[in-house]
PDB file of N, CA and C in Angstrom:
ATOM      1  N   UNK A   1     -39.189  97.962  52.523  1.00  0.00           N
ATOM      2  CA  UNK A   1     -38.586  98.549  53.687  1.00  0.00           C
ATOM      3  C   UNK A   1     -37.559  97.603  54.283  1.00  0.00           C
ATOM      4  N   UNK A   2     -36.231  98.177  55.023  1.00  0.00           N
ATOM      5  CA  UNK A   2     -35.345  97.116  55.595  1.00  0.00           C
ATOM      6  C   UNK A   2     -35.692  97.851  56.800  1.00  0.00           C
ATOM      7  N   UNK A   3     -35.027  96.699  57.447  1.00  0.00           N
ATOM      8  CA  UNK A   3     -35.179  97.161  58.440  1.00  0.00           C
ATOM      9  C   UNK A   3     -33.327  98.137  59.410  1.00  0.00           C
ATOM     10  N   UNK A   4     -32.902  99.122  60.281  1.00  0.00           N
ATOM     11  CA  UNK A   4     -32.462  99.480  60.567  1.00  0.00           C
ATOM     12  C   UNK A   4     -31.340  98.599  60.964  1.00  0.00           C
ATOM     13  N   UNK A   5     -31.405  96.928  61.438  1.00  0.00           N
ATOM     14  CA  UNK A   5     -30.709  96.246  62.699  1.00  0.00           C
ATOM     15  C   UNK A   5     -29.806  95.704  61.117  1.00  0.00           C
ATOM     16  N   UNK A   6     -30.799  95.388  59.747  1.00  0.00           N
ATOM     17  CA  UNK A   6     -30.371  94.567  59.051  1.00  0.00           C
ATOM     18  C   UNK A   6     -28.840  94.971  58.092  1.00  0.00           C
ATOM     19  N   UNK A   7     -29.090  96.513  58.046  1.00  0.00           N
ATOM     20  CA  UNK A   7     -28.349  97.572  57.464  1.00  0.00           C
ATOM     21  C   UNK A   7     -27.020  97.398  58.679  1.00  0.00           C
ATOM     22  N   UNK A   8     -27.094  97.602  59.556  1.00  0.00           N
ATOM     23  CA  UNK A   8     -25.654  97.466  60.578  1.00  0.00           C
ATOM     24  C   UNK A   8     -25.713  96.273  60.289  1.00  0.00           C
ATOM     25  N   UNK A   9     -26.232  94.888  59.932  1.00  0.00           N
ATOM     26  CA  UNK A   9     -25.395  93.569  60.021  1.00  0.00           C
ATOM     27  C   UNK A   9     -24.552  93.435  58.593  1.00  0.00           C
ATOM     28  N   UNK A  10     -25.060  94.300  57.594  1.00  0.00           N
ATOM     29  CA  UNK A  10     -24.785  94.120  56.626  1.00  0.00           C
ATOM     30  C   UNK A  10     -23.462  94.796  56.102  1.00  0.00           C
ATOM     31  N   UNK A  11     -23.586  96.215  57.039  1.00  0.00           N
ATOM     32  CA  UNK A  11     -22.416  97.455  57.040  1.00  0.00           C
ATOM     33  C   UNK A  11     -20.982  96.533  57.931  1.00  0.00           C
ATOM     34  N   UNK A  12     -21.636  95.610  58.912  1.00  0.00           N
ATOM     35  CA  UNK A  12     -20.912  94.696  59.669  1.00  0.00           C
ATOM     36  C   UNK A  12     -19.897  93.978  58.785  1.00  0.00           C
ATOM     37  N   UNK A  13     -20.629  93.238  58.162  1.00  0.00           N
ATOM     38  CA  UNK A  13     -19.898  91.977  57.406  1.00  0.00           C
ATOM     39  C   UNK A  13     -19.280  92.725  56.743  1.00  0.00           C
ATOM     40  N   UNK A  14     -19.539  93.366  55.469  1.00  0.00           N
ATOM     41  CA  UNK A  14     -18.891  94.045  54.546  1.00  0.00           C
ATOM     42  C   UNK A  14     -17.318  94.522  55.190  1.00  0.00           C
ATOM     43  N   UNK A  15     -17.991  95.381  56.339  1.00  0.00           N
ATOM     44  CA  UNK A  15     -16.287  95.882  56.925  1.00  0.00           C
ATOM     45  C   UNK A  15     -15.796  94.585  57.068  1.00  0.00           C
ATOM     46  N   UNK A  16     -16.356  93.958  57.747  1.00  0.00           N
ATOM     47  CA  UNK A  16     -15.231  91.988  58.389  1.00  0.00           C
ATOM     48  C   UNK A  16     -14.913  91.782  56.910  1.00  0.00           C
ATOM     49  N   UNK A  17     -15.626  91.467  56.098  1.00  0.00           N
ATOM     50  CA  UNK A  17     -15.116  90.633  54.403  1.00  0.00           C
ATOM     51  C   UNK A  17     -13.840  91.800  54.140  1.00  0.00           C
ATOM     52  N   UNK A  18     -13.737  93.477  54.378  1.00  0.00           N
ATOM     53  CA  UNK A  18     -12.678  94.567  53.723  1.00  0.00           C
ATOM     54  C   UNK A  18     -11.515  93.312  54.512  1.00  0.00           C
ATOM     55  N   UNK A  19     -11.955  94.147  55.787  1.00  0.00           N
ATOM     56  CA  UNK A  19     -10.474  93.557  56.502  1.00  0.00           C
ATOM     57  C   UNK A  19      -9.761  92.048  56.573  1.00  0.00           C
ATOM     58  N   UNK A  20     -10.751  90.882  56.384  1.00  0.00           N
ATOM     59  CA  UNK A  20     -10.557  89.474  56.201  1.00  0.00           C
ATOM     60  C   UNK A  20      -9.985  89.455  54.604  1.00  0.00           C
ATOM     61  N   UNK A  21     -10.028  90.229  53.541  1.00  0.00           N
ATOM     62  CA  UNK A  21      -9.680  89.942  52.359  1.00  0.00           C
ATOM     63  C   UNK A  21      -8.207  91.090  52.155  1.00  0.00           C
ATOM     64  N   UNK A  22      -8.392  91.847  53.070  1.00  0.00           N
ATOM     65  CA  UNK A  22      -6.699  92.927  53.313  1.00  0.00           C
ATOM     66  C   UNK A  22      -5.610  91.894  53.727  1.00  0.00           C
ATOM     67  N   UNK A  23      -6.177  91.197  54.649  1.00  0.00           N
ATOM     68  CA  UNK A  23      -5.229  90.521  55.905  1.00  0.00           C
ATOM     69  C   UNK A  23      -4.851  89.059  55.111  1.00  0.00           C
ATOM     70  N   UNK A  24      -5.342  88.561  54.086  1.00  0.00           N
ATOM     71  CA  UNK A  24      -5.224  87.139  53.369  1.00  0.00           C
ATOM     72  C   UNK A  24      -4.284  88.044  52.378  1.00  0.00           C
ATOM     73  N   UNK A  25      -4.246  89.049  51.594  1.00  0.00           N
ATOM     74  CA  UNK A  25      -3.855  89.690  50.593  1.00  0.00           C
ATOM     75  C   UNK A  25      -2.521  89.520  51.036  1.00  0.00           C
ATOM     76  N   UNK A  26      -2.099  90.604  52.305  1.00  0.00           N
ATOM     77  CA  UNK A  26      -0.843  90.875  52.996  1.00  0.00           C
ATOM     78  C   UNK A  26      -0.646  89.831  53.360  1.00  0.00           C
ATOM     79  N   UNK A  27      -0.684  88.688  53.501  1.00  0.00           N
ATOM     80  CA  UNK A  27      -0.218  87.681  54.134  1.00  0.00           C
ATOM     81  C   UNK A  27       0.449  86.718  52.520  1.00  0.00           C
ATOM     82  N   UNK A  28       0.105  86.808  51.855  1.00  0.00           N
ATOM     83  CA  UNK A  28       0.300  86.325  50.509  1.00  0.00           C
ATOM     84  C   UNK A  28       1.227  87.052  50.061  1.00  0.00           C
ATOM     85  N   UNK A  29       1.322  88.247  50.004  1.00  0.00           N
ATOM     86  CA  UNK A  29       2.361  89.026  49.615  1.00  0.00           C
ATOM     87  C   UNK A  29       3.553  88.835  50.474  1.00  0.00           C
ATOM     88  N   UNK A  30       3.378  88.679  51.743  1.00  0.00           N
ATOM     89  CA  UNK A  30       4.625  88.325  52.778  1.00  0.00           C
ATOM     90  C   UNK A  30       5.510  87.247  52.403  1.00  0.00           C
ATOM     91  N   UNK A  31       4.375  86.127  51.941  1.00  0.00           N
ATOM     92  CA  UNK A  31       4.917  84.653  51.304  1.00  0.00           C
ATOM     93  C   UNK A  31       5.487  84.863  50.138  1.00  0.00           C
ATOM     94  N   UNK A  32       5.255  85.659  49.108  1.00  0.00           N
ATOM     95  CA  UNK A  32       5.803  85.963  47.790  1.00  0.00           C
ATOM     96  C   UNK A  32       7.115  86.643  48.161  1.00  0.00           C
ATOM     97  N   UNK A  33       7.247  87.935  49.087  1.00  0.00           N
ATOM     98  CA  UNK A  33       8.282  88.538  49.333  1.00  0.00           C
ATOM     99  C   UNK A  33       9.391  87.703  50.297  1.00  0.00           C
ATOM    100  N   UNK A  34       8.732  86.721  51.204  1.00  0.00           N
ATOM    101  CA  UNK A  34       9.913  85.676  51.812  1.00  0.00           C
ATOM    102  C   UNK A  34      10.626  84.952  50.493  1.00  0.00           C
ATOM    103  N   UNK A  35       9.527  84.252  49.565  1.00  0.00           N
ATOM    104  CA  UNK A  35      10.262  83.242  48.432  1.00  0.00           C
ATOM    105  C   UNK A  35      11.361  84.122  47.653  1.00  0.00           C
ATOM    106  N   UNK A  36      10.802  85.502  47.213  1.00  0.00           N
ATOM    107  CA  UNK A  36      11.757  85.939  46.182  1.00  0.00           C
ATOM    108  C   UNK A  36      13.275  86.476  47.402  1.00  0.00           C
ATOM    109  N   UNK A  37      13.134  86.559  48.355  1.00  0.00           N
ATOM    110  CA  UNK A  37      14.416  87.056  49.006  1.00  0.00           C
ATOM    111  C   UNK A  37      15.121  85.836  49.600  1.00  0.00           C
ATOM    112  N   UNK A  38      14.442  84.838  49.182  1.00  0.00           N
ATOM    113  CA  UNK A  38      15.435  83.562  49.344  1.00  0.00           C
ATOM    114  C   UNK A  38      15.769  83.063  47.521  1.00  0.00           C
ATOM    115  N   UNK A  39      14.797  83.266  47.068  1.00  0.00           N
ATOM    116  CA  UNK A  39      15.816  83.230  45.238  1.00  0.00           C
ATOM    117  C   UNK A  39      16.618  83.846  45.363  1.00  0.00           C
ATOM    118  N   UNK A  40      16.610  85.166  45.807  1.00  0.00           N
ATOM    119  CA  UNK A  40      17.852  86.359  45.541  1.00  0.00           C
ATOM    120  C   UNK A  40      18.897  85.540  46.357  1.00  0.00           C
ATOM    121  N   UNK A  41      18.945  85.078  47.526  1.00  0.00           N
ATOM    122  CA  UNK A  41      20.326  84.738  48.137  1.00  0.00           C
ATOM    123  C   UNK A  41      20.822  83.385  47.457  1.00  0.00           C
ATOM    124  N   UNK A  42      19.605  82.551  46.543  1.00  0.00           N
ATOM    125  CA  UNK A  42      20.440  81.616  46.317  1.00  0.00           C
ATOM    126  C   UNK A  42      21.246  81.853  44.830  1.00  0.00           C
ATOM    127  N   UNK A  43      20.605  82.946  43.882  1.00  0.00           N
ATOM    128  CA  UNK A  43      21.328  83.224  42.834  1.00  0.00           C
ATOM    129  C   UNK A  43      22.616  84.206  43.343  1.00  0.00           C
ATOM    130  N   UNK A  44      22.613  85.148  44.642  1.00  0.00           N
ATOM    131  CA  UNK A  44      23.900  85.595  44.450  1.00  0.00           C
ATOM    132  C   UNK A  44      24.866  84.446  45.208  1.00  0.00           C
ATOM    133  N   UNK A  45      24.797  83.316  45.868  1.00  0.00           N
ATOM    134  CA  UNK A  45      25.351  82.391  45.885  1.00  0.00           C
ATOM    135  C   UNK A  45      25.974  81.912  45.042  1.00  0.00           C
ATOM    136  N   UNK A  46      24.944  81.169  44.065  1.00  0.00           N
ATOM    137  CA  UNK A  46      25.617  80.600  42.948  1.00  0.00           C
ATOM    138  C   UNK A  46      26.543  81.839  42.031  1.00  0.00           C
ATOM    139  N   UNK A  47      26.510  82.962  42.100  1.00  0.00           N
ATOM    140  CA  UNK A  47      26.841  83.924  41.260  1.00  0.00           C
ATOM    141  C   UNK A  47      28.470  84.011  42.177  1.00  0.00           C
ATOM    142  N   UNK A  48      28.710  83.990  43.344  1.00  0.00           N
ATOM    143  CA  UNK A  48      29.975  84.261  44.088  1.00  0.00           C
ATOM    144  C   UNK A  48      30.577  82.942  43.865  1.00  0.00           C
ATOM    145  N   UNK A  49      29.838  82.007  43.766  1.00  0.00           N
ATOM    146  CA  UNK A  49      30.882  80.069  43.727  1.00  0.00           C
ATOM    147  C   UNK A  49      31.492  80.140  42.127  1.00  0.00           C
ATOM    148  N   UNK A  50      30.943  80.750  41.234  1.00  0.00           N
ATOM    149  CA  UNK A  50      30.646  81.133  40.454  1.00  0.00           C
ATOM    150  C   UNK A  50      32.439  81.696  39.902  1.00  0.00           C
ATOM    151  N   UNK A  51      31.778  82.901  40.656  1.00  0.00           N
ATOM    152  CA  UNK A  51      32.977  83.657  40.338  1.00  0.00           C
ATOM    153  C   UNK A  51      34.595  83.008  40.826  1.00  0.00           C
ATOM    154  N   UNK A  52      34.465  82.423  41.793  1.00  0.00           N
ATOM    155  CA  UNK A  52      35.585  81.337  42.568  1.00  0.00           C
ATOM    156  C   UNK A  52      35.754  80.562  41.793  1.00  0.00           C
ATOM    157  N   UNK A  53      34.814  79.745  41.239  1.00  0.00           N
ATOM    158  CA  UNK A  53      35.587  78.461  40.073  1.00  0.00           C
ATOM    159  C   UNK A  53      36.238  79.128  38.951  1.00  0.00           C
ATOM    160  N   UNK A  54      35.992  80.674  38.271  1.00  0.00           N
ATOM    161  CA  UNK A  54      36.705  80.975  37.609  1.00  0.00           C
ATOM    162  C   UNK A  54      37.862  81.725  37.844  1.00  0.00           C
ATOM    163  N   UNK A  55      38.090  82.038  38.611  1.00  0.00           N
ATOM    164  CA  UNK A  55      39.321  82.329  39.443  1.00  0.00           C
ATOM    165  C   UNK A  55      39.941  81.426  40.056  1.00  0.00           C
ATOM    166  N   UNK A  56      39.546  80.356  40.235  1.00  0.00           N
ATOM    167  CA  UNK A  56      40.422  78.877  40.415  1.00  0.00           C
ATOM    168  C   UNK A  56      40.869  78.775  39.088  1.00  0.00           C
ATOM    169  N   UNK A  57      40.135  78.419  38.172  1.00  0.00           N
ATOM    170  CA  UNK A  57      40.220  77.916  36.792  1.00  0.00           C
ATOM    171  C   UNK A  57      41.538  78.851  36.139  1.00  0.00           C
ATOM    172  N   UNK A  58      41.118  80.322  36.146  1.00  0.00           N
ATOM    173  CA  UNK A  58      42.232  80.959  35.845  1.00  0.00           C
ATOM    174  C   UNK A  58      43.164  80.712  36.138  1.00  0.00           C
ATOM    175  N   UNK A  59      43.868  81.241  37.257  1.00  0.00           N
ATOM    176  CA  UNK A  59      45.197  80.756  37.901  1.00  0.00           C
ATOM    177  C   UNK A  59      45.618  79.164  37.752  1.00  0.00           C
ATOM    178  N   UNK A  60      45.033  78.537  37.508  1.00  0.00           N
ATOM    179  CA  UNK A  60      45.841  77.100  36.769  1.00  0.00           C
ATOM    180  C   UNK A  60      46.787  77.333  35.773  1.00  0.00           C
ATOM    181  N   UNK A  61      47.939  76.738  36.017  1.00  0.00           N
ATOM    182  CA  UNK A  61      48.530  76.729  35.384  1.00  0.00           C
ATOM    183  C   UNK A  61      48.803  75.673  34.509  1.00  0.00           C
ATOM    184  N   UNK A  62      48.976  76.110  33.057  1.00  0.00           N
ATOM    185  CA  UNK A  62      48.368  74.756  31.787  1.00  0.00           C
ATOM    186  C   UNK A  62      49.722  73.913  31.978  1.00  0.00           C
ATOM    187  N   UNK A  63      49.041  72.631  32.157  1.00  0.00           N
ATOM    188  CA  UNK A  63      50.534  71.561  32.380  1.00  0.00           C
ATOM    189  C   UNK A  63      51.049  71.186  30.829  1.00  0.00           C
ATOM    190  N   UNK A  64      52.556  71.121  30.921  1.00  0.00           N
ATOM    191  CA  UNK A  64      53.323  70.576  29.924  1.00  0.00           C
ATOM    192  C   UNK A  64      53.266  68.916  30.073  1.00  0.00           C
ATOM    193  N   UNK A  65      52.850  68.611  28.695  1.00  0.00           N
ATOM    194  CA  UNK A  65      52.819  66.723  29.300  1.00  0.00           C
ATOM    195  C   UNK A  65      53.762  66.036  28.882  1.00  0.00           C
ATOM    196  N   UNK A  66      55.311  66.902  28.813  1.00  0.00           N
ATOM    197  CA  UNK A  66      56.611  65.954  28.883  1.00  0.00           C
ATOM    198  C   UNK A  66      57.220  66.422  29.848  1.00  0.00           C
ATOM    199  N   UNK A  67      56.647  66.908  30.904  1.00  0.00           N
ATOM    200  CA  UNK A  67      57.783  67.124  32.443  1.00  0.00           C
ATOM    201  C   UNK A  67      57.014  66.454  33.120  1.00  0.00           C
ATOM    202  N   UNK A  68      57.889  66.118  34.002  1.00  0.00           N
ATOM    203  CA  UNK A  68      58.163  64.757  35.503  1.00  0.00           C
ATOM    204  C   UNK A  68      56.527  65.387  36.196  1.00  0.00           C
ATOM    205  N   UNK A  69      55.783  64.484  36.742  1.00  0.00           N
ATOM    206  CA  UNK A  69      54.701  65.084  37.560  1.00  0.00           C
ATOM    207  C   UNK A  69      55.931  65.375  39.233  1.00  0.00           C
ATOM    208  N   UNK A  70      55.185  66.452  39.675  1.00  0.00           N
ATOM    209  CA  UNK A  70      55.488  67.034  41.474  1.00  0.00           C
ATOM    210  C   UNK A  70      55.253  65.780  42.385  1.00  0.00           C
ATOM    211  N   UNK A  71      53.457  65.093  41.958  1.00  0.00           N
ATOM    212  CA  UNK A  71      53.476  64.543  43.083  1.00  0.00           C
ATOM    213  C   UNK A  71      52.817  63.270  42.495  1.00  0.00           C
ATOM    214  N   UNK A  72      52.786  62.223  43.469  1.00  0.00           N
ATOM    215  CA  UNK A  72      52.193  60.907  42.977  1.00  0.00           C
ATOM    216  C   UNK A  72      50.866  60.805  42.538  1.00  0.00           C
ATOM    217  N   UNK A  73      50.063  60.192  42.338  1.00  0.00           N
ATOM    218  CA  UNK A  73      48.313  60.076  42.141  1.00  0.00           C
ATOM    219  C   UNK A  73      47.914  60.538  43.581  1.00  0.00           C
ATOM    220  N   UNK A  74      48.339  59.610  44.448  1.00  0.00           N
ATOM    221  CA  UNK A  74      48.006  60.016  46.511  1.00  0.00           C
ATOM    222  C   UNK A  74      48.278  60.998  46.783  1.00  0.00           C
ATOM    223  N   UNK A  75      49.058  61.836  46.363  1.00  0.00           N
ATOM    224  CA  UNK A  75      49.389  63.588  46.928  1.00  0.00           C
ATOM    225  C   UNK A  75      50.596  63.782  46.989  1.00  0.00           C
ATOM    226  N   UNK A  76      51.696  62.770  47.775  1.00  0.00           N
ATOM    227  CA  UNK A  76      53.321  62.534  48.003  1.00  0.00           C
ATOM    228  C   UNK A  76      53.980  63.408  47.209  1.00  0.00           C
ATOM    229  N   UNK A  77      55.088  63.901  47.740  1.00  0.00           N
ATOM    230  CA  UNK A  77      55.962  64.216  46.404  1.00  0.00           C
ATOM    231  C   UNK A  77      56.650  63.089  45.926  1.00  0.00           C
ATOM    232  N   UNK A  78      56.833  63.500  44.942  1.00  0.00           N
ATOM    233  CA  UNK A  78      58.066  62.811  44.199  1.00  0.00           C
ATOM    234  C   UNK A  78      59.751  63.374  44.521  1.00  0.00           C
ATOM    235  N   UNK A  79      60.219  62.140  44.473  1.00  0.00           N
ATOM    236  CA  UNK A  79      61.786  62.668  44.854  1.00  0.00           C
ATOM    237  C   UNK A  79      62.386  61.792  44.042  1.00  0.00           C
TER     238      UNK A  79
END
């Protein structure tokens, strides 16, 4: 025989352990979903710098190495 008081302590906990093991779950998942939405901003970062160095890179124009340089090593022009 149980007794009646032991059955509510037991129906007790069980609900506290549902909701104490929901609330650790969601809270873990929050931490997983903060990390991956900070990967995402740092790969489309690198993916836009990305795209800029090759669009720098492009537009260079390939130097001829028997004409006069524009400017000195320091920046100056040449005159």
């Amino acid at each position: 025989m149980s007794c009646s008081g032991c059955a509510s302590r037991r129906e007790r906990f069980q609900k506290w352990s549902k909701v104490a093991y929901e609330r650790a779950q969601h809270s873990l998942l929050s931490q997983i979903l903060a990390e991956q939405v900070k990967q995402t901003q740092l790969l489309q970062r690198m993916a836009e710098q990305q795209t800029l160095l090759i669009d720098a890179l492009s537009e260079e124009e390939p130097e001829d190495p028997d004409t006069q340089p524009r400017t000195y090593l320091d920046g100056t022009p040449c005159r």
